[in-house]
Protein backbone atom coordinates (compact mmCIF):
# COMPACT_ATOMS: atom_id res chain seq x y z
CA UNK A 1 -4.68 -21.37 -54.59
CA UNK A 2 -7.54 -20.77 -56.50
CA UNK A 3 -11.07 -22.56 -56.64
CA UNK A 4 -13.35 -23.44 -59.73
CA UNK A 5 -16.60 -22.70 -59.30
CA UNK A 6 -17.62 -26.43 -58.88
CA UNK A 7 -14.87 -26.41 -56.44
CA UNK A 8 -16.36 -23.35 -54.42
CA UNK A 9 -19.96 -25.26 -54.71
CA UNK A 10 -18.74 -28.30 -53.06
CA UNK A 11 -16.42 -26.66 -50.21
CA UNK A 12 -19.65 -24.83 -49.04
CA UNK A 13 -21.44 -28.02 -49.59
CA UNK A 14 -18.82 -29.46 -47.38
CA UNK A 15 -18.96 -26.85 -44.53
CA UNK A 16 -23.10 -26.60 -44.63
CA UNK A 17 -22.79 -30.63 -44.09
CA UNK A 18 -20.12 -30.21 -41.22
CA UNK A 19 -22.06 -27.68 -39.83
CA UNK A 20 -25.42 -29.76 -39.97
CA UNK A 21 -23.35 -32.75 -38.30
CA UNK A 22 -21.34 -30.82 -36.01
CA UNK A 23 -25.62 -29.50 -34.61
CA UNK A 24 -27.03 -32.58 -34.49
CA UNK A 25 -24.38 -34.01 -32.37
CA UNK A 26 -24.84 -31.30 -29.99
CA UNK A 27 -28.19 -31.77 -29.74
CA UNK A 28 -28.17 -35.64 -29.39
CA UNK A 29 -27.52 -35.61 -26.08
CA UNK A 30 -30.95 -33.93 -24.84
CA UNK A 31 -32.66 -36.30 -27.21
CA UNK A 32 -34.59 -38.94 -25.96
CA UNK A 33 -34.17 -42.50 -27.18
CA UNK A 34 -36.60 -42.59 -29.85
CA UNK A 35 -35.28 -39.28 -30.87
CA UNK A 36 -31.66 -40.28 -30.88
CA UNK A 37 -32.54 -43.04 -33.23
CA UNK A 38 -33.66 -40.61 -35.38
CA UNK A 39 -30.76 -38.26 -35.21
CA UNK A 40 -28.34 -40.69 -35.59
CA UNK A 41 -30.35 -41.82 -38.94
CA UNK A 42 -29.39 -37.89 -39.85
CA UNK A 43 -25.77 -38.23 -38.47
CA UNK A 44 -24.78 -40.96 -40.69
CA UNK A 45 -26.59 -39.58 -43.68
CA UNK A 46 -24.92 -36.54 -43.52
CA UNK A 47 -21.35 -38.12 -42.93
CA UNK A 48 -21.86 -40.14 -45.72
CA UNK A 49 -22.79 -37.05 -47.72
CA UNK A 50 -19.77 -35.41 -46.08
CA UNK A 51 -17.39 -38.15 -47.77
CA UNK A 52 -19.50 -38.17 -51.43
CA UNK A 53 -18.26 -34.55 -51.26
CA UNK A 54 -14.90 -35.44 -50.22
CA UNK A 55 -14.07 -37.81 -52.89
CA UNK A 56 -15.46 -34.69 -55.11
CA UNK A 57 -13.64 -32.58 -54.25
CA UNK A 58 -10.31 -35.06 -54.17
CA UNK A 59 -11.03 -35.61 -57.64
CA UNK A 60 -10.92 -31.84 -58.83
């Protein structure tokens, strides 16, 4: 299988925003509750990026 180059843009898109997600998550739990407000503000951003880049790269 090969990859455009868009393609390759938006699969490392993809894993940087997994990545970013997977950290926060891990941190969220030492957060405290003002914090974790916050962070979950980031969370959902990021997922929502996460499934912009999705339909992406579905439509490649």
């Amino acid at each position: 299988m090969t990859t455009s180059p868009d393609n390759g843009k938006l699969l490392h898109d993809l894993r940087s925003k997994c990545s970013s997600l997977k950290s926060a998550a891990e941190l969220y739990k030492d957060c405290s509750a003002a914090e974790k407000k916050e962070m979950l503000a980031l969370m959902n951003a990021a997922a929502a990026e996460i499934v912009k880049i999705l339909a992406q790269i579905e439509k490649a």
